[in-house]
N, C-alpha and C. Protein backbone atom coordinates (compact mmCIF):
# COMPACT_ATOMS: atom_id res chain seq x y z
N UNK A 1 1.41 33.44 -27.59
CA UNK A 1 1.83 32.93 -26.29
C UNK A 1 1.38 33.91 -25.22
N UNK A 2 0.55 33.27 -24.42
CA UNK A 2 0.43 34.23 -23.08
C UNK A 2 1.42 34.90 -22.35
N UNK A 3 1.41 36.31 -21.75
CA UNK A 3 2.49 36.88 -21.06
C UNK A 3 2.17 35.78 -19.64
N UNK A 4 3.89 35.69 -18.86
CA UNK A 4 4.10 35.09 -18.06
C UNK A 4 4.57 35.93 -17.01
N UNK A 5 3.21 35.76 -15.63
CA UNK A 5 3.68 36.78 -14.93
C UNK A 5 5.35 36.89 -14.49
N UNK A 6 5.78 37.46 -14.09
CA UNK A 6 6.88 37.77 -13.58
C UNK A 6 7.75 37.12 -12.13
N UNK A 7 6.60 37.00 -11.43
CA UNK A 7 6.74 37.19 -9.96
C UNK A 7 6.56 35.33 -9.90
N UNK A 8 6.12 34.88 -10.35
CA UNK A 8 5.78 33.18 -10.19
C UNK A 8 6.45 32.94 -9.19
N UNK A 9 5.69 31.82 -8.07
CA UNK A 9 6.73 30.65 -7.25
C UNK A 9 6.94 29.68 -7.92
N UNK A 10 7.74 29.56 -8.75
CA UNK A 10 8.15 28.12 -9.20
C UNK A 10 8.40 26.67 -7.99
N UNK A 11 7.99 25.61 -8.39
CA UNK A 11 7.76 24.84 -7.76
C UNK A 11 8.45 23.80 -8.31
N UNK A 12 9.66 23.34 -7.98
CA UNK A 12 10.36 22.22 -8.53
C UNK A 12 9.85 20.50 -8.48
N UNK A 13 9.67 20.26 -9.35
CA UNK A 13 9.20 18.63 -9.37
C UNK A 13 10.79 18.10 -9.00
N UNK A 14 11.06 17.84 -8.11
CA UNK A 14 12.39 16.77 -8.02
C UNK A 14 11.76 15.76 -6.62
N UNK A 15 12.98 15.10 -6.66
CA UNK A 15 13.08 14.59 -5.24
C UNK A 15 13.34 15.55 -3.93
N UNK A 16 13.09 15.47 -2.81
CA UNK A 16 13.98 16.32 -2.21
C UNK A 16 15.41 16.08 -1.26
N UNK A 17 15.94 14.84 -2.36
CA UNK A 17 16.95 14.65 -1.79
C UNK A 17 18.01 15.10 -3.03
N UNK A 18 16.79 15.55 -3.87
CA UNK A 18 18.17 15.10 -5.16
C UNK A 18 18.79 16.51 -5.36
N UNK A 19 19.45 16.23 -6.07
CA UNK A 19 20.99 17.05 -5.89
C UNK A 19 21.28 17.62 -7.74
N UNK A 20 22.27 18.16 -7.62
CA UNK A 20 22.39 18.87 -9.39
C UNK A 20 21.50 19.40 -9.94
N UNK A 21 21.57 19.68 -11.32
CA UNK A 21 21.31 20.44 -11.86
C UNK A 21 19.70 20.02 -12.42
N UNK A 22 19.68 18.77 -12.88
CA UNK A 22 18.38 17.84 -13.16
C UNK A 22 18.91 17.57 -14.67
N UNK A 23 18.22 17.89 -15.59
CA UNK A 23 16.71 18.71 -15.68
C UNK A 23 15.36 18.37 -14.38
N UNK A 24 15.00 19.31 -14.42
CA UNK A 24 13.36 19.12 -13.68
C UNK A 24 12.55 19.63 -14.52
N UNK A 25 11.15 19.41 -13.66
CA UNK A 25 9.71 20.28 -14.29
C UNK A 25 10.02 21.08 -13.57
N UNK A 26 9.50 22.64 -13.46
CA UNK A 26 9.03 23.28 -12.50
C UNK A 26 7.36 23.81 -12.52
N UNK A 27 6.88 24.00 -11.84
CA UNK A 27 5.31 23.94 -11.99
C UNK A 27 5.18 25.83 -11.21
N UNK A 28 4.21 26.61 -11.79
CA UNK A 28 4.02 27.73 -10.95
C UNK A 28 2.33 27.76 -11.42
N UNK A 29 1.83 27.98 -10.06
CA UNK A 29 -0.21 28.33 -10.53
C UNK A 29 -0.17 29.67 -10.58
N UNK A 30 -0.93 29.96 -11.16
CA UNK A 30 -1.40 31.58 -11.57
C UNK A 30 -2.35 31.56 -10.66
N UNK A 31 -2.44 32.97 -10.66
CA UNK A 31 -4.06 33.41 -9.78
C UNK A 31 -5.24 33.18 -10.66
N UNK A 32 -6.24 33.19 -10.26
CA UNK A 32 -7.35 32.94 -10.97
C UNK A 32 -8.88 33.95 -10.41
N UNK A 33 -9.90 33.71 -10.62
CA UNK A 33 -11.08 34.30 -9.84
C UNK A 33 -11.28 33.95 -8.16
N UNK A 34 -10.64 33.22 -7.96
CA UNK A 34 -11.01 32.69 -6.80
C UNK A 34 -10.12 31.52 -6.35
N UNK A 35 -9.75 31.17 -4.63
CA UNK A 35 -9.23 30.06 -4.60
C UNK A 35 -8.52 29.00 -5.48
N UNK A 36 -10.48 28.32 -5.73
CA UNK A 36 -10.36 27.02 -6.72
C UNK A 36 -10.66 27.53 -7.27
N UNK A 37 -10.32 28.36 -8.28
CA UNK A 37 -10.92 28.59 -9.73
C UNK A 37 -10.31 27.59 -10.47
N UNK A 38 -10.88 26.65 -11.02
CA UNK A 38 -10.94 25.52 -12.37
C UNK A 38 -10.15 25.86 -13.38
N UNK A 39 -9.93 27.26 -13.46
CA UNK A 39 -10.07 27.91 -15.28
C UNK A 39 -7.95 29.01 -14.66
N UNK A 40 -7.81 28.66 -13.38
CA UNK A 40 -6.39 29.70 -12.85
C UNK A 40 -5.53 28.62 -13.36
N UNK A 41 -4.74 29.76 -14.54
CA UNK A 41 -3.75 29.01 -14.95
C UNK A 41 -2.15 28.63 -14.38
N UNK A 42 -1.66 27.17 -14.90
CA UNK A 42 -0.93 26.79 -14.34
C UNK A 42 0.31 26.45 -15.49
N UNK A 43 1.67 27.36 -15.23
CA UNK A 43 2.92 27.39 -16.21
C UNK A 43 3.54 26.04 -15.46
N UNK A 44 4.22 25.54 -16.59
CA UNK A 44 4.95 24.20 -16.50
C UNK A 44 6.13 24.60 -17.75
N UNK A 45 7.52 24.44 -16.94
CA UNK A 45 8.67 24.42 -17.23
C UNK A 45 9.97 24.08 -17.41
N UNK A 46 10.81 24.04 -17.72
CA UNK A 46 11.72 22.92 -17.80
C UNK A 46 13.30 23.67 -17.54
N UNK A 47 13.86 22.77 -16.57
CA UNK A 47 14.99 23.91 -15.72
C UNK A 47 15.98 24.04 -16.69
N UNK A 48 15.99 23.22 -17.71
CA UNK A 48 17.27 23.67 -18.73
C UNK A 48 17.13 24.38 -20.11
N UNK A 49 15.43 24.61 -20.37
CA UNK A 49 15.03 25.63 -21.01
C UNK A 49 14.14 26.76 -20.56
N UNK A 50 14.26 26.99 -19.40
CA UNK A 50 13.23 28.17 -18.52
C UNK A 50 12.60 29.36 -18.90
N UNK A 51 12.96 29.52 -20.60
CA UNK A 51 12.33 30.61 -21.46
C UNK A 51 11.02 29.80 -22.25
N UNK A 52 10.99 28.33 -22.17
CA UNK A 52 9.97 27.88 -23.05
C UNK A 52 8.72 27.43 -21.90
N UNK A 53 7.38 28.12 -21.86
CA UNK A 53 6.73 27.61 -21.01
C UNK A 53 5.36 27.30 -21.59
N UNK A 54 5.02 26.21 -21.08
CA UNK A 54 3.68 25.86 -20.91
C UNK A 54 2.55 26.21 -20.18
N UNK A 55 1.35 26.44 -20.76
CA UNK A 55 0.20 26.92 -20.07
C UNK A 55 -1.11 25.83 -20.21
N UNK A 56 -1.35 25.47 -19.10
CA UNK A 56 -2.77 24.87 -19.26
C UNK A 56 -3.48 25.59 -17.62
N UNK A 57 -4.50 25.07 -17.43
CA UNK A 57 -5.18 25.45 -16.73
C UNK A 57 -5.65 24.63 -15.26
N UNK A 58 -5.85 25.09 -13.85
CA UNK A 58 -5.94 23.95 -12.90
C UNK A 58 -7.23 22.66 -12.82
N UNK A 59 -7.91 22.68 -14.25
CA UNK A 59 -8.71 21.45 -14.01
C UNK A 59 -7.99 21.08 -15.08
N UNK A 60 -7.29 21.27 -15.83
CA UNK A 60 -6.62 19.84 -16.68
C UNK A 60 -5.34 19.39 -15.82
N UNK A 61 -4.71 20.30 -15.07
CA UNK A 61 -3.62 19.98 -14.23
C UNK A 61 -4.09 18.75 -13.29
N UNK A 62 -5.16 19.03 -12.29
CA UNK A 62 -5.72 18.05 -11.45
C UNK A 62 -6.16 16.94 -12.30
N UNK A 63 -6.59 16.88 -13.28
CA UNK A 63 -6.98 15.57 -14.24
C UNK A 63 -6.03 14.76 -14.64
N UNK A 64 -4.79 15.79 -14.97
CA UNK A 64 -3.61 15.20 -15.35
C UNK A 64 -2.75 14.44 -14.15
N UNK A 65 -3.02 15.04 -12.60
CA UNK A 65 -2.38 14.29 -11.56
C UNK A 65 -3.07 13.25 -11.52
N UNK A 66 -4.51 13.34 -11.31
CA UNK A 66 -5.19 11.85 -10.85
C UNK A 66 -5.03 10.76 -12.12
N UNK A 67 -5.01 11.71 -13.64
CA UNK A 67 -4.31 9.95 -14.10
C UNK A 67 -3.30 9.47 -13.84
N UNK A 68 -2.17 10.38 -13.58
CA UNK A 68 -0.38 9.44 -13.24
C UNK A 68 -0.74 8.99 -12.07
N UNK A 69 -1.39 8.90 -11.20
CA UNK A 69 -1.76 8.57 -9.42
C UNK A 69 -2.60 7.40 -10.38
N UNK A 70 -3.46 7.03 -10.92
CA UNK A 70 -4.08 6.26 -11.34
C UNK A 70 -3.94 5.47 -12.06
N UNK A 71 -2.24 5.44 -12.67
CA UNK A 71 -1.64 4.44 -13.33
C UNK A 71 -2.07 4.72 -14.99
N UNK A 72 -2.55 5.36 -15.14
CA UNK A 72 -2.99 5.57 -16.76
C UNK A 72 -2.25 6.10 -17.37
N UNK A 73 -1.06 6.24 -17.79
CA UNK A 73 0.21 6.98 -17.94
C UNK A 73 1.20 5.75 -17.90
N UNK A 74 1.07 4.76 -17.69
CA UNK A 74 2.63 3.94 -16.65
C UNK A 74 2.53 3.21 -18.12
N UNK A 75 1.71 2.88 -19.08
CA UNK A 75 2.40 2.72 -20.56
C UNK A 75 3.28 2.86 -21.70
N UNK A 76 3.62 4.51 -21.00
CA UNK A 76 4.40 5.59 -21.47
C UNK A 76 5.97 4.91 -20.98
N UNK A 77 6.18 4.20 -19.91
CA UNK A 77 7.40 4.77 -19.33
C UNK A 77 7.42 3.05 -19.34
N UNK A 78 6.84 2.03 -19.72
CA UNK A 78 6.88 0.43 -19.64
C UNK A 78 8.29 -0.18 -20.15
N UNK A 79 8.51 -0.80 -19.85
CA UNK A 79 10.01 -1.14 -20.24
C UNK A 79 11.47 0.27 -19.60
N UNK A 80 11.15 0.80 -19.06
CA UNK A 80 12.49 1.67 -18.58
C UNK A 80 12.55 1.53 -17.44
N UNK A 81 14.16 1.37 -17.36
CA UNK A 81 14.55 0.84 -15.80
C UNK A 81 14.29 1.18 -14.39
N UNK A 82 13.47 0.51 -13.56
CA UNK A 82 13.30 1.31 -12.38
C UNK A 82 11.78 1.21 -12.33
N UNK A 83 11.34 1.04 -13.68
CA UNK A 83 10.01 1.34 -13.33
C UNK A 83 8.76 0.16 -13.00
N UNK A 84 7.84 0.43 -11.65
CA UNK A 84 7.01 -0.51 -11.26
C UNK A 84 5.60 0.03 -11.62
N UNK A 85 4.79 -0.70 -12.20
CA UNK A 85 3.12 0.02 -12.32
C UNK A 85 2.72 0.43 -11.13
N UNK A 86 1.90 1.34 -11.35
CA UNK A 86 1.12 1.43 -10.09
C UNK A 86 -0.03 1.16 -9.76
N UNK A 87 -0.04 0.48 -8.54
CA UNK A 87 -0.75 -0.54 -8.01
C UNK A 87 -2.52 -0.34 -9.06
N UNK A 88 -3.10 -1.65 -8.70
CA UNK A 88 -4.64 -0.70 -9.32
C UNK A 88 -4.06 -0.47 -10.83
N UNK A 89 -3.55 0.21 -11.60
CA UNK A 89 -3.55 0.24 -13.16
C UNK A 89 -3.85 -0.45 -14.12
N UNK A 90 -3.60 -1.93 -13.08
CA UNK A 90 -4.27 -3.40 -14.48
C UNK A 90 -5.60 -3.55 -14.28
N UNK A 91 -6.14 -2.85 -13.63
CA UNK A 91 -7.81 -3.14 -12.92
C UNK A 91 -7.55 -4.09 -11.72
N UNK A 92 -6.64 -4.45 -11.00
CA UNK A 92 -6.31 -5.44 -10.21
C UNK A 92 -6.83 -3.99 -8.65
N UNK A 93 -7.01 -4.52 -7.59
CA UNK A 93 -7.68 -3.53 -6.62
C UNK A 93 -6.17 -3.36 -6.41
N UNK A 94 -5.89 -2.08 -5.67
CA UNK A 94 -4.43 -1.71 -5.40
C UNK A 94 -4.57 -0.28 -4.60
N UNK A 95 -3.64 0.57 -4.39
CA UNK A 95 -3.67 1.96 -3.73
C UNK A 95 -4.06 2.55 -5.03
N UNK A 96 -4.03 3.04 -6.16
CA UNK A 96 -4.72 3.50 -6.92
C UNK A 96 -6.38 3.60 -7.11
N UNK A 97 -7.10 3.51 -6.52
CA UNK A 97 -8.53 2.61 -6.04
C UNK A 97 -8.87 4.28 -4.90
N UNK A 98 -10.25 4.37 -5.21
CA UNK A 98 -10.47 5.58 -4.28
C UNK A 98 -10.69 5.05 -2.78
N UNK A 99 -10.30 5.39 -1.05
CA UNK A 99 -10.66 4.76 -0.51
C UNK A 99 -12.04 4.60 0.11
N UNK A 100 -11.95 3.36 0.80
CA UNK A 100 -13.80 3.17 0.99
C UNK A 100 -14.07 2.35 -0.06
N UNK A 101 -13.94 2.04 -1.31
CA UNK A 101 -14.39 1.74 -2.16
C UNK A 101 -14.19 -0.08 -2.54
N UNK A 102 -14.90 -0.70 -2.98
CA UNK A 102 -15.34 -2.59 -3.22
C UNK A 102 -15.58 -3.07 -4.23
N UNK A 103 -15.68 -3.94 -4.22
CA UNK A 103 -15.90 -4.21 -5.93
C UNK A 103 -17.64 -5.23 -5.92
């Protein structure tokens, strides 16, 4: 397991209205070579186990946002209450769709 710097800004995935304890994610980026470095890793955590962390890196992180933004994920969560696809995910044109873009 990689050492985890110390100093991290943790970054809470919630709402920001919401309230208690959660659970949440919390997300912290590491430094890297540069700015955008591709390869600066990024810890992902969980507020009710905050000793167990995850490491991947900021181009699988960004890959991993543009599929949940892209509906490629909304299979996972089909049938649980509350939940609507997002737009664009059936191939249907929708906000998921880059803009500018036609068919």
């Amino acid at each position: 397991m990689p050492d985890i710097p110390p100093d991290l800004d943790w970054i809470r995935a919630a709402p920001e209205d919401a309230t208690g304890p959660g659970p949440w994610f919390e997300l912290a980026f590491g430094e890297g070579d540069g700015e955008d470095d591709p390869e600066a890793p990024v810890y992902i955590r969980e507020t009710s186990a905050p000793e167990v962390v995850v490491t991947t890196n900021r181009r699988k992180w960004d890959a991993f946002v543009l599929g949940v933004q892209a509906g490629e994920f909304d299979h996972f969560v089909a049938g649980v209450e509350g939940f609507e696809p997002t737009p664009g995910a059936d191939g249907t044109p929708g906000a998921a769709e880059a803009p500018g873009t036609t068919d």
